[in-house]
N, C-alpha and C. Protein backbone atom coordinates (compact mmCIF):
# COMPACT_ATOMS: atom_id res chain seq x y z
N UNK A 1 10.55 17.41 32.56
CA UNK A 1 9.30 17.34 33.32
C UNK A 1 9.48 16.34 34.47
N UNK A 2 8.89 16.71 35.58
CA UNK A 2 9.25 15.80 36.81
C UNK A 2 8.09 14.56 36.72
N UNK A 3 8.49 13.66 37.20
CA UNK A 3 7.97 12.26 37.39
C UNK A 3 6.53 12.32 38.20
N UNK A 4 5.39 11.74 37.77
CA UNK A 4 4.69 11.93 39.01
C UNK A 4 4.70 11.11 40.20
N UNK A 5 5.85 10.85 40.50
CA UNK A 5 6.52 10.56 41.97
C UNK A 5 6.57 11.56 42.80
N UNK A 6 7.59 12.21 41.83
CA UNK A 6 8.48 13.45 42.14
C UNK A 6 7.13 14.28 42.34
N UNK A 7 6.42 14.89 42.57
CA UNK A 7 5.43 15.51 42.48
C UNK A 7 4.85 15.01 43.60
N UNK A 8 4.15 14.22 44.06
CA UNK A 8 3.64 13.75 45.38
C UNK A 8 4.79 13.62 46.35
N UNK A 9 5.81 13.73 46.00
CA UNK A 9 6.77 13.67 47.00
C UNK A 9 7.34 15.15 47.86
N UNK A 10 7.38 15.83 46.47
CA UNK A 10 7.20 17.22 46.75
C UNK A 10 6.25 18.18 47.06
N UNK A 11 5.28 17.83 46.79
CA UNK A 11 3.73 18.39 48.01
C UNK A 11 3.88 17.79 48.98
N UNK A 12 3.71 16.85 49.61
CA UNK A 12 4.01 16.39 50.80
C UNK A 12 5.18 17.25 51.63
N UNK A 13 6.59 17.39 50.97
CA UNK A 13 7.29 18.07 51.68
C UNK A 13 6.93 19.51 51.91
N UNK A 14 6.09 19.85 50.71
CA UNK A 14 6.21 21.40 50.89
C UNK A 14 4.99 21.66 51.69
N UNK A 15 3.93 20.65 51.96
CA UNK A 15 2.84 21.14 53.09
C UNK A 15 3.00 20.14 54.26
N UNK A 16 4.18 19.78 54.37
CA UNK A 16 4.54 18.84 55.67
C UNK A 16 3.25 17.81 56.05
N UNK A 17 3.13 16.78 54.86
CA UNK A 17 1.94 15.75 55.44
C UNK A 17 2.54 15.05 55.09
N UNK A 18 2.02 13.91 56.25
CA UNK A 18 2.76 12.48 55.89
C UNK A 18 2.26 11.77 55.21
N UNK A 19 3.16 10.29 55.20
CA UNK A 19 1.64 9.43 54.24
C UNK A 19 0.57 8.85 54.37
N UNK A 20 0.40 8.76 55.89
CA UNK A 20 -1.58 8.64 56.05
C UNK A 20 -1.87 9.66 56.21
N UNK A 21 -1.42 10.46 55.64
CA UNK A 21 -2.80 11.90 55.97
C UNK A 21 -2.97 11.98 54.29
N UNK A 22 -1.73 11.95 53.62
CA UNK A 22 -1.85 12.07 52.60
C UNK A 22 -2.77 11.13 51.92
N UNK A 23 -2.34 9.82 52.19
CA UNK A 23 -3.41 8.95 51.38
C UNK A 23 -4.82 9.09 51.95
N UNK A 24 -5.53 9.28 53.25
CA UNK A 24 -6.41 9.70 53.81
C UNK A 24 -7.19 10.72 52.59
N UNK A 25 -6.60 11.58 52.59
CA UNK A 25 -6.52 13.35 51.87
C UNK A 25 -7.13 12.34 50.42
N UNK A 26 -6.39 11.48 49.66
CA UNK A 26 -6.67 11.00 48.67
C UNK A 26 -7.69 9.78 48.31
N UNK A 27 -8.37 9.21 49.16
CA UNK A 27 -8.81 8.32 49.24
C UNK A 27 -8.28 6.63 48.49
N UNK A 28 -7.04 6.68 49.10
CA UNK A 28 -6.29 5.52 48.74
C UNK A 28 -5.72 5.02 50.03
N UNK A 29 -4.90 3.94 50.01
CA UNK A 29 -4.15 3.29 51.24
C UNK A 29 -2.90 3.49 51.16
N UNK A 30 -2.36 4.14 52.35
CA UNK A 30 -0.98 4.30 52.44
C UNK A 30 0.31 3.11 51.86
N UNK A 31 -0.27 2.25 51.48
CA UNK A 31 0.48 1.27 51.23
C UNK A 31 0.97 1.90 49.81
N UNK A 32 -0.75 2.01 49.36
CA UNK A 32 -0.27 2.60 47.61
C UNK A 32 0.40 4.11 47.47
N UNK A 33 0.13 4.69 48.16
CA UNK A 33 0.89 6.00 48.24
C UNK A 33 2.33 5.49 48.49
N UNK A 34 3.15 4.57 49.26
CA UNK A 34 4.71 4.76 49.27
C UNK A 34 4.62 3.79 47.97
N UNK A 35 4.19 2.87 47.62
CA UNK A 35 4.25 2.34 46.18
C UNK A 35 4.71 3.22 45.15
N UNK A 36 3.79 4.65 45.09
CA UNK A 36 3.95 5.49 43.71
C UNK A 36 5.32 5.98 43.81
N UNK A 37 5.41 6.64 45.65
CA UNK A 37 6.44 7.02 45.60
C UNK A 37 8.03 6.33 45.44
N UNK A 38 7.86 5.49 45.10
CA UNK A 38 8.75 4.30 45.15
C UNK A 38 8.82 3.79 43.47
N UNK A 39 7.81 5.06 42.70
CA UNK A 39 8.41 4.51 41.45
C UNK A 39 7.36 3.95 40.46
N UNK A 40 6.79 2.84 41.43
CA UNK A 40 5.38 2.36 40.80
C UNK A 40 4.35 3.26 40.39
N UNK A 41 3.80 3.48 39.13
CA UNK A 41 2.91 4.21 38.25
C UNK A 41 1.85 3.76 38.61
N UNK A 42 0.69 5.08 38.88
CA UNK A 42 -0.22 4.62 39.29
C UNK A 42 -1.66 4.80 38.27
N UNK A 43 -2.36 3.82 38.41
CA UNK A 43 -3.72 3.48 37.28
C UNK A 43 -3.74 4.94 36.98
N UNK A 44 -5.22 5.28 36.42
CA UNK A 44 -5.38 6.32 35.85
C UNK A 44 -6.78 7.16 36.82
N UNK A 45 -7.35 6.27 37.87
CA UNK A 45 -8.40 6.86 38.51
C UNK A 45 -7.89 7.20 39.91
N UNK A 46 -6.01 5.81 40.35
CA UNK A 46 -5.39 6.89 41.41
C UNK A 46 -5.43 7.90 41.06
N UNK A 47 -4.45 8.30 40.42
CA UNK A 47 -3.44 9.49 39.86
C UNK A 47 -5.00 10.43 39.83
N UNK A 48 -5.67 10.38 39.48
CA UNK A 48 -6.88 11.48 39.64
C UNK A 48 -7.21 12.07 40.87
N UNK A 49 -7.52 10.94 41.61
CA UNK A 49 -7.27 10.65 43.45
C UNK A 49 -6.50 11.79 43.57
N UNK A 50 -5.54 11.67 43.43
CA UNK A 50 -4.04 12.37 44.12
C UNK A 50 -4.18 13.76 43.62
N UNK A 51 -4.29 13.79 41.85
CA UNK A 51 -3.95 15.11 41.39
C UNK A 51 -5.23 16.19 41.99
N UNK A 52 -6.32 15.51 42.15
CA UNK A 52 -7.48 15.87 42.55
C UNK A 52 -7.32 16.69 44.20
N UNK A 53 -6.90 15.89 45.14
CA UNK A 53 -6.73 16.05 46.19
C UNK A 53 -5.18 17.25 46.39
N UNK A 54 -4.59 17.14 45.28
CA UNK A 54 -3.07 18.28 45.74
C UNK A 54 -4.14 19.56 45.56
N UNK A 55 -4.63 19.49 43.91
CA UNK A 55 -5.05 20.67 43.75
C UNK A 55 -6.28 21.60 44.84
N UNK A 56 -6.91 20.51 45.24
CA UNK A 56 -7.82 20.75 46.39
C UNK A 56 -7.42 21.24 47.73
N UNK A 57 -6.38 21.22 48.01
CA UNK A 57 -5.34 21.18 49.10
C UNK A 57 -5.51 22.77 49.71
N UNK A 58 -6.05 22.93 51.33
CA UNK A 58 -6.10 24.01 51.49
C UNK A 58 -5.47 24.31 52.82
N UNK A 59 -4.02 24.88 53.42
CA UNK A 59 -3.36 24.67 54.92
C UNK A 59 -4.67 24.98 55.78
């Protein structure tokens, strides 16, 4: 099972957004978005943020 790094790292690539649009998109700060991606696990009401906002995700 992939990391949920790996997972925000790979939506991002596959709908070409960067990381202030992305964290924008999520209502977090780009700071914490390269954080996760960098490894750091995120609380449990980010990660909602995020999973919330991929699944929401419309080009």
């Amino acid at each position: 099972m992939a990391d949920f790094k790996d997972k925000v790292i790979q939506f991002r690539k596959d709908n070409s957004i960067n990381h202030r649009d992305m964290a924008k998109m999520c209502g977090i700060s780009p700071t914490t978005l390269l954080k996760i991606e960098h490894g750091k696990e995120p609380g449990l009401i980010v990660q909602g943020k995020i999973e919330k906002a991929m699944a929401n995700y419309h080009k």
